[in-house]
C-alpha atoms as a PDB file:
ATOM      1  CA  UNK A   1      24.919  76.511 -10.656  1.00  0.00           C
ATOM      2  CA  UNK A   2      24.451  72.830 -11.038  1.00  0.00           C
ATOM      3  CA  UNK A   3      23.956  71.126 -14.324  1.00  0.00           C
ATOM      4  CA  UNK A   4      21.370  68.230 -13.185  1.00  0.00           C
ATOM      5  CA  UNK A   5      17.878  68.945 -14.033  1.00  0.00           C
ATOM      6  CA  UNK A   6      15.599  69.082 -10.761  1.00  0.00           C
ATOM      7  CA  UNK A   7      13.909  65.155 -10.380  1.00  0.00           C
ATOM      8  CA  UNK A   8      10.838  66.709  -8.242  1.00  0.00           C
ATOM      9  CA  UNK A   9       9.039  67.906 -11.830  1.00  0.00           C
ATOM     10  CA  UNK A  10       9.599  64.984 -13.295  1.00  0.00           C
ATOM     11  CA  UNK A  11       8.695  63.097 -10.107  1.00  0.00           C
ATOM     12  CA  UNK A  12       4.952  64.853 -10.010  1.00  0.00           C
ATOM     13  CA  UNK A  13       4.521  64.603 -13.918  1.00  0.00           C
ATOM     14  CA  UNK A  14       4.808  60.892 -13.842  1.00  0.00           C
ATOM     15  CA  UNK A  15       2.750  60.667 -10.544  1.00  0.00           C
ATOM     16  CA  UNK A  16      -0.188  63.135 -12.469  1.00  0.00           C
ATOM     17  CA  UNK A  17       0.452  60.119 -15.674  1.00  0.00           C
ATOM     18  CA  UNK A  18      -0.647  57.517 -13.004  1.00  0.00           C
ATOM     19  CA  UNK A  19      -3.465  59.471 -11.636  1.00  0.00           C
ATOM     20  CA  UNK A  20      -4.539  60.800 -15.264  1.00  0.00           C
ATOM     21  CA  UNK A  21      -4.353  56.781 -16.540  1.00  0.00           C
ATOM     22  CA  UNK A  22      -7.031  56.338 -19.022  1.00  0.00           C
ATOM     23  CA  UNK A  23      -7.330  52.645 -20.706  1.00  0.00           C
ATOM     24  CA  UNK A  24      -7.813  52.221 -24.290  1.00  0.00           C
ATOM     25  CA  UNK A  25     -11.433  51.598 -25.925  1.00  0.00           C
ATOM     26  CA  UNK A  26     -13.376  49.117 -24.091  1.00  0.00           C
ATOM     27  CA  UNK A  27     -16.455  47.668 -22.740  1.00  0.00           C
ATOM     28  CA  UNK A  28     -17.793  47.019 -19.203  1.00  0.00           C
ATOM     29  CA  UNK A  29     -19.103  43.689 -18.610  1.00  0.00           C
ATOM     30  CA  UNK A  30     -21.631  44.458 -17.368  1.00  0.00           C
ATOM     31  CA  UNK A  31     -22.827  46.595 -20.356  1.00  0.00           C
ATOM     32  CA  UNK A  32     -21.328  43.997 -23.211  1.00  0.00           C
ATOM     33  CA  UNK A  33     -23.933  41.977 -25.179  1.00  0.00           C
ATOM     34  CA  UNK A  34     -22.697  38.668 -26.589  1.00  0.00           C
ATOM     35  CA  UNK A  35     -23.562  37.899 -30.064  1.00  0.00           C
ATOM     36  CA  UNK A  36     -26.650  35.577 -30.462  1.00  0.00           C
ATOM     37  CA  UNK A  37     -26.116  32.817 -33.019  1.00  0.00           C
ATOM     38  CA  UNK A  38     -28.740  31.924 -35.044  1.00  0.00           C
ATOM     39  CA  UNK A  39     -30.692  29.423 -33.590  1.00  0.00           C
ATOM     40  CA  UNK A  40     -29.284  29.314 -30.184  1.00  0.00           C
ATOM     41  CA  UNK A  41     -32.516  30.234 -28.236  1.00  0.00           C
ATOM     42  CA  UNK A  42     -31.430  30.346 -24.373  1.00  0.00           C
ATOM     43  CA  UNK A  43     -28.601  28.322 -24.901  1.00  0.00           C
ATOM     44  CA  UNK A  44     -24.964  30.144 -25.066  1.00  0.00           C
ATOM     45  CA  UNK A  45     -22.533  26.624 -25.192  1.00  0.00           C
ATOM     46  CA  UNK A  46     -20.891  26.042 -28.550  1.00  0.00           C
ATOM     47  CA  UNK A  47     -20.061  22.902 -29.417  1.00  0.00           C
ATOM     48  CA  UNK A  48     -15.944  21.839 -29.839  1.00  0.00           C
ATOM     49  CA  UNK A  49     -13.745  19.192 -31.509  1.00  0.00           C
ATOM     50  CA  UNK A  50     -13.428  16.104 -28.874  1.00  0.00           C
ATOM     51  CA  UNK A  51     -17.020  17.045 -27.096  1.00  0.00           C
ATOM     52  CA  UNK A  52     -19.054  13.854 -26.218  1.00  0.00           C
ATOM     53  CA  UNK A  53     -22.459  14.211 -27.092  1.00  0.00           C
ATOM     54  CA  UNK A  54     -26.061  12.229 -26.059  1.00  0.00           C
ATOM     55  CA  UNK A  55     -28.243  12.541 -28.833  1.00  0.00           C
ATOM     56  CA  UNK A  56     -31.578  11.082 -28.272  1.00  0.00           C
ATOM     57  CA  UNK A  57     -33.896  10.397 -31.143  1.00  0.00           C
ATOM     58  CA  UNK A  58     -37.790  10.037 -29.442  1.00  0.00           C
ATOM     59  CA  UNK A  59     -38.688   6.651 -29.916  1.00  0.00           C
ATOM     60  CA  UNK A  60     -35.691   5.955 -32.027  1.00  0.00           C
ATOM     61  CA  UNK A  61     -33.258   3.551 -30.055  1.00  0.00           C
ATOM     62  CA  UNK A  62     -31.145   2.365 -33.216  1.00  0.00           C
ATOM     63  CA  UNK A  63     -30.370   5.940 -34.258  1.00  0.00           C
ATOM     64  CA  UNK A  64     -29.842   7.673 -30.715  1.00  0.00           C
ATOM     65  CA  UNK A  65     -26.242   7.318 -29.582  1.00  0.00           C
ATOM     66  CA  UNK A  66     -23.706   8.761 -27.162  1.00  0.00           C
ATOM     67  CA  UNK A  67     -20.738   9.642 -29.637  1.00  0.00           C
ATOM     68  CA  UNK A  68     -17.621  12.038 -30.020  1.00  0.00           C
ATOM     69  CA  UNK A  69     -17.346  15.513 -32.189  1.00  0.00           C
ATOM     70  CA  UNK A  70     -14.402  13.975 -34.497  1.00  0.00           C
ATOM     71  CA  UNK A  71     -11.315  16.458 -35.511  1.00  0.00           C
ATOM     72  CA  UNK A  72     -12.941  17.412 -38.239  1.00  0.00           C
ATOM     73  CA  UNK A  73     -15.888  18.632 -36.497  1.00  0.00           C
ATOM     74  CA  UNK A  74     -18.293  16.309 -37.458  1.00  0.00           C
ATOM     75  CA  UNK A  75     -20.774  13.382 -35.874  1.00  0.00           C
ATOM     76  CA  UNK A  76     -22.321  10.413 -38.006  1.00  0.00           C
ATOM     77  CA  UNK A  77     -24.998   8.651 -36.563  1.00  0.00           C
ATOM     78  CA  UNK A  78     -27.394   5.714 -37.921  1.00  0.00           C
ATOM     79  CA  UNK A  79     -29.395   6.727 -41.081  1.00  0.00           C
ATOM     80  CA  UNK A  80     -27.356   9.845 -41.260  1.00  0.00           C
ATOM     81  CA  UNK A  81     -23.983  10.895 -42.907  1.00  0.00           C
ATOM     82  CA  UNK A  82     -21.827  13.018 -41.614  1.00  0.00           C
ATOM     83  CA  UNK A  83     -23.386  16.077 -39.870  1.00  0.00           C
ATOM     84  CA  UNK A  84     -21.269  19.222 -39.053  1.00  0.00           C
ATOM     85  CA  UNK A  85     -21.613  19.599 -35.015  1.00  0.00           C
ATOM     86  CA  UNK A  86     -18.464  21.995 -34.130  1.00  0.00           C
ATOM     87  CA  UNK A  87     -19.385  25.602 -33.472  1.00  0.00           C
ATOM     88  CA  UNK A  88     -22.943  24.994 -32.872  1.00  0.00           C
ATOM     89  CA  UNK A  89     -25.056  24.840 -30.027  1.00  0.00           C
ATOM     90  CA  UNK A  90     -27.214  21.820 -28.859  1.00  0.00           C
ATOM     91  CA  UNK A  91     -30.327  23.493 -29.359  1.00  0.00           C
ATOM     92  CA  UNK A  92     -28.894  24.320 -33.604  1.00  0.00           C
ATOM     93  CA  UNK A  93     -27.643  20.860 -34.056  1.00  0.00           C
ATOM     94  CA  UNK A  94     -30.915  18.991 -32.776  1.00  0.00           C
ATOM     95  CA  UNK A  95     -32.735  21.177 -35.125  1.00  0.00           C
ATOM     96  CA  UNK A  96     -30.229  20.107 -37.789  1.00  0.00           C
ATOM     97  CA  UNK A  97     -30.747  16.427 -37.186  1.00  0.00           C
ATOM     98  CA  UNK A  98     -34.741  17.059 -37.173  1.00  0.00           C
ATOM     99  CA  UNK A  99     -34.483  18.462 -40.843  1.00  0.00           C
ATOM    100  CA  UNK A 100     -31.992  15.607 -41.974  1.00  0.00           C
ATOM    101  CA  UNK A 101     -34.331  13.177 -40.205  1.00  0.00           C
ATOM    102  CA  UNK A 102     -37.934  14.020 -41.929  1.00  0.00           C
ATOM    103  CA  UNK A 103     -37.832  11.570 -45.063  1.00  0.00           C
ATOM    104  CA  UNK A 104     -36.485   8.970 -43.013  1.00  0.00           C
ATOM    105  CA  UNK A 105     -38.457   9.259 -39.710  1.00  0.00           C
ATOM    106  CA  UNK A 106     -42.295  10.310 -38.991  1.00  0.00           C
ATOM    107  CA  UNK A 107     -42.016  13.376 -37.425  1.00  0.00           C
ATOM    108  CA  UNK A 108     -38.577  13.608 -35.493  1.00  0.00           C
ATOM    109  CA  UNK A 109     -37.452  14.588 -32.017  1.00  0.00           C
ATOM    110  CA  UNK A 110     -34.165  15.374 -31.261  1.00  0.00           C
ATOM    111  CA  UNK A 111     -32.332  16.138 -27.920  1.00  0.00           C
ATOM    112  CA  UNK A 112     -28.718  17.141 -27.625  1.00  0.00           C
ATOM    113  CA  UNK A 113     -26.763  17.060 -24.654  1.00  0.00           C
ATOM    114  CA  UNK A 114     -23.376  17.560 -24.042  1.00  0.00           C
ATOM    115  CA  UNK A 115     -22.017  14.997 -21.483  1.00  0.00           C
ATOM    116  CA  UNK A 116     -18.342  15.747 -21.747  1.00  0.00           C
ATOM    117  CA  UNK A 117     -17.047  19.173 -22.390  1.00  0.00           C
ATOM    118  CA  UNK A 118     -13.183  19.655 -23.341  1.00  0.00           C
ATOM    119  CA  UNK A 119     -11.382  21.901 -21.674  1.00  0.00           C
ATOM    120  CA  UNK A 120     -11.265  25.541 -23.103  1.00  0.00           C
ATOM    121  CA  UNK A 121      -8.195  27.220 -24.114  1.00  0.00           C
ATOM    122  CA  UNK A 122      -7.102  30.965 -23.699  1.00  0.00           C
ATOM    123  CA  UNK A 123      -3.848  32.595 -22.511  1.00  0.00           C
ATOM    124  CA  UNK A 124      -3.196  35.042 -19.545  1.00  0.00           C
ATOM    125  CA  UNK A 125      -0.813  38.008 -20.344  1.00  0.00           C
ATOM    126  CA  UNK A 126       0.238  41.435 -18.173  1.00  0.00           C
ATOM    127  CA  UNK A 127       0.986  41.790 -14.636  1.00  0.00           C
ATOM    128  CA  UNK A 128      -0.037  38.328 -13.676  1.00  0.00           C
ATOM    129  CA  UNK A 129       3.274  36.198 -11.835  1.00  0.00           C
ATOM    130  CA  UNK A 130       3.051  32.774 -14.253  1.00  0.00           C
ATOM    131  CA  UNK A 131       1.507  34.463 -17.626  1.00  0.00           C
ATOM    132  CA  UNK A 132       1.099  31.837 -21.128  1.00  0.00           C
ATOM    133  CA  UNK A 133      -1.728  29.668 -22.362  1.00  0.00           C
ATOM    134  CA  UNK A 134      -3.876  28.224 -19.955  1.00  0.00           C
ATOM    135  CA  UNK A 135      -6.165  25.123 -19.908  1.00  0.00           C
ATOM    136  CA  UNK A 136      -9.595  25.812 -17.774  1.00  0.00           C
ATOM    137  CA  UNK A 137     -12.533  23.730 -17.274  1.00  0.00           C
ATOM    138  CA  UNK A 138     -15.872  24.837 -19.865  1.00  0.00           C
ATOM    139  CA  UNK A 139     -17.498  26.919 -17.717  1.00  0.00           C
ATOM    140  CA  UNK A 140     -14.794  29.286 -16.162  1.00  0.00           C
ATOM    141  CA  UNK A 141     -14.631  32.660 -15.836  1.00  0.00           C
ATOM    142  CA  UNK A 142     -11.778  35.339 -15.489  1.00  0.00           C
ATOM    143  CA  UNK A 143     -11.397  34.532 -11.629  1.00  0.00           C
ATOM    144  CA  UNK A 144     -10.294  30.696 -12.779  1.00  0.00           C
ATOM    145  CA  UNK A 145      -8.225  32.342 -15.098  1.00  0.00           C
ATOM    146  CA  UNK A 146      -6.647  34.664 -12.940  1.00  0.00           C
ATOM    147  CA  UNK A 147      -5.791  31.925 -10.196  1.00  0.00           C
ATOM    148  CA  UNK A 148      -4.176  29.762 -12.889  1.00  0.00           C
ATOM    149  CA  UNK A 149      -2.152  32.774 -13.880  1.00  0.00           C
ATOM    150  CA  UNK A 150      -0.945  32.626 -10.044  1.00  0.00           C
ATOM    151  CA  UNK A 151      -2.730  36.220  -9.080  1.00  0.00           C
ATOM    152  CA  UNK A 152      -1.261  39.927  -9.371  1.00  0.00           C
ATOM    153  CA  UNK A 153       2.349  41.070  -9.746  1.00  0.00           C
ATOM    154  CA  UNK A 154       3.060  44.351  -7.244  1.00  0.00           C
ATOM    155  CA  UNK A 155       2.293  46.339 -10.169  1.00  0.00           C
ATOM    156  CA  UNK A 156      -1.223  45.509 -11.498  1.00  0.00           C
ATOM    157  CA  UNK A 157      -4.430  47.535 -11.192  1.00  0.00           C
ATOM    158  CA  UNK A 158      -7.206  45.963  -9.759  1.00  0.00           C
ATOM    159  CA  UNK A 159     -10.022  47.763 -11.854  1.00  0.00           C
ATOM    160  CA  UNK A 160      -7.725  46.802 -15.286  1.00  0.00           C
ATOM    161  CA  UNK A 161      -8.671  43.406 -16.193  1.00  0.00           C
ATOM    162  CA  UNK A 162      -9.673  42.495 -19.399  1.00  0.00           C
ATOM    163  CA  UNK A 163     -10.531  39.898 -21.642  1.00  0.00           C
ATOM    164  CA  UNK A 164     -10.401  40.333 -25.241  1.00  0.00           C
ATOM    165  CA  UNK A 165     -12.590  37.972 -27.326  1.00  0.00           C
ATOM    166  CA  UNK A 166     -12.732  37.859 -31.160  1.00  0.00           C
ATOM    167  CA  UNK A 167     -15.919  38.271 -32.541  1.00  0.00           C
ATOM    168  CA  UNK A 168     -17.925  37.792 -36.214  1.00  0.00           C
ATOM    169  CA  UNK A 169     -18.030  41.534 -37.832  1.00  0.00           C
ATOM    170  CA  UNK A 170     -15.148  43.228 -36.088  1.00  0.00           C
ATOM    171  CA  UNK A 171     -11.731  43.129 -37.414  1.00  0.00           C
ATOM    172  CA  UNK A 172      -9.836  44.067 -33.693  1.00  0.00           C
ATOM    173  CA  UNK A 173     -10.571  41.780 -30.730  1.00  0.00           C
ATOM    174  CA  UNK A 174     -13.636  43.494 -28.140  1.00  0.00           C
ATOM    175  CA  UNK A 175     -11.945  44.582 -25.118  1.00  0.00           C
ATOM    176  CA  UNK A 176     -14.426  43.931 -22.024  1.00  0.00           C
ATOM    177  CA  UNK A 177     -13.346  45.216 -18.872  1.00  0.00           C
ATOM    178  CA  UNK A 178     -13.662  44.061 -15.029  1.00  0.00           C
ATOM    179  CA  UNK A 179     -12.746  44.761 -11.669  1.00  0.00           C
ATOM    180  CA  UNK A 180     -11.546  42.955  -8.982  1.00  0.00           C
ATOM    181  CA  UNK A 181     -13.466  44.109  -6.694  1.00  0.00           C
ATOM    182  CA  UNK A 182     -16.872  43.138  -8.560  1.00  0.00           C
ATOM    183  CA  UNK A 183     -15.252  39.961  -9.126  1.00  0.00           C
ATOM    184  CA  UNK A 184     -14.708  38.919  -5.453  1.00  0.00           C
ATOM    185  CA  UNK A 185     -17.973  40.750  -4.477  1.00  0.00           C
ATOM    186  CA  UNK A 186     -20.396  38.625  -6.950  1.00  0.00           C
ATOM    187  CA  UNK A 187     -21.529  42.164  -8.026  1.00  0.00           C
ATOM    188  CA  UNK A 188     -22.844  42.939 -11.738  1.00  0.00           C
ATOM    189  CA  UNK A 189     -22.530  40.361 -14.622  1.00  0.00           C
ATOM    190  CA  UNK A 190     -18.423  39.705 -14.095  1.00  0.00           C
ATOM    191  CA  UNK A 191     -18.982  36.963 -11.700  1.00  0.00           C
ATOM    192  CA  UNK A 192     -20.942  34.781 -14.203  1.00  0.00           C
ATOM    193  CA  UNK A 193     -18.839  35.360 -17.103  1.00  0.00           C
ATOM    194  CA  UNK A 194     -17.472  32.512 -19.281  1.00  0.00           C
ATOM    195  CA  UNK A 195     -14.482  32.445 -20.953  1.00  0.00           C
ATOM    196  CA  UNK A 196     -14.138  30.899 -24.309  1.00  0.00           C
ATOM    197  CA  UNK A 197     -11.326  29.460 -26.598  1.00  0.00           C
ATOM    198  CA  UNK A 198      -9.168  31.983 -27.712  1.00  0.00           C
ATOM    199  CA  UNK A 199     -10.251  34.194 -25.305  1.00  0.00           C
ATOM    200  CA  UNK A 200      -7.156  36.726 -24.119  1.00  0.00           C
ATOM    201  CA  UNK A 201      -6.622  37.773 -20.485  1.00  0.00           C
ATOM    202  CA  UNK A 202      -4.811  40.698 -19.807  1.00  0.00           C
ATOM    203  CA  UNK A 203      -4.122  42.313 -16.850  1.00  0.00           C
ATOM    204  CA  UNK A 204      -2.510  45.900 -16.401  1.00  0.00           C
END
C-alpha cells in the first residue's frame, strides 16, 4: 500500500479555493460616493504644495497675481498675509480671499484657477510586472496607473483591481473595486475615476 497521500483531492480543493475566491470588504466604483468638502460646490480638485495658481481679483490689478502654493501650503498676495491654500479647492479658497478681502475692498470678486497642477503621487502593488511609487499626471485614473505599473503578471485577475484611498472618519483605507473589462469598455463610473495622492493600487 503506498504511503503518499493521493494529489487529485488536493488538486480539486485548491481548484474549488480559486473558483470559491471571495475578496475582502469593498466597494464598487461605480456605487462609491466621494466625500464632499465643505465648500467645494461642483468642483472635486484639491489644491497641493508647488500648484501655480491665477487668482483674479475683479477690478483689482495690483492684488490679482499668478503665484505658487509654497511648502508650507500657503499663498500671500497684495493686501493679504499669508492665506492657507493646500487641501482646498478653488471654489473654498476664492471664498476665503472674498472674506479676507471685505474691509479692504468694496465688495470683492475672486476667481481661482489652477494653471499648473503637480504631479500626483500613489504606488502600484500586486500582480503588476514593475510595482513601487508612481508619479502620474493630476487627472489620471487607474488605467494610467496600471500602464505605468507595466500591465498584469500571468497571475492577476482582471475583475480584482483596487484602489484604496484614505479618507476623513474611517480609520482603515476604503477599498473601491474595478474591472478591467469596464475599464477598457468606458462602462460605469471606472473610466472617469481620478486618482489622488496617496492613493494605493493593488492588483490581485
Amino acid at each position: 500500500m503506498s504511503r503518499h497521500t493521493p494529489r487529485t483531492p488536493l488538486l480539486a480543493c485548491l481548484l474549488l479555493l480559486s473558483a470559491c475566491y471571495q475578496p475582502g470588504r469593498f466597494v464598487w466604483v461605480d456605487d462609491y460616493r466621494e466625500p464632499q468638502v465643505q465648500g467645494q460646490g461642483d468642483e472635486n480638485y484639491l489644491i497641493r504644495k508647488g500648484d501655480v495658481l491665477n487668482v483674479n481679483v475683479w477690478n483689482q490689478r495690483d492684488i490679482s497675481s499668478r503665484i505658487r502654493v509654497r511648502d508650507d501650503g500657503r499663498i500671500s498676495l497684495p493686501l493679504l498675509n499669508d492665506v492657507d491654500a493646500a487641501g482646498q479647492t478653488p471654489a473654498a479658497l476664492a471664498h476665503a480671499m472674498e472674506v479676507k478681502l471685505k474691509d479692504l475692498v468694496a465688495n470683492p470678486v475672486v476667481t481661482v484657477m489652477v494653471d499648473e497642477a503637480q504631479p500626483i503621487k500613489i504606488a502600484v502593488l500586486g500582480e503588476v510586472r514593475n510595482p513601487g511609487k508612481k508619479l502620474l499626471d493630476a487627472g489620471s485614473g487607474p488605467l494610467q496607473a496600471l500602464s505605468e505599473a507595466g500591465g498584469f503578471t500571468d497571475y492577476a485577475r482582471d475583475d480584482a483591481i483596487y484602489v484604496l484611498r484614505k479618507e476623513p472618519g474611517y480609520s482603515t483605507p476604503v477599498r473601491i473595486r474595478f474591472t478591467w473589462p469596464a475599464l477598457t469598455r468606458s462602462e460605469g463610473s471606472g473610466p472617469t475615476f481620478r486618482l489622488k495622492t496617496g492613493d494605493v493600487v493593488v492588483v490581485e
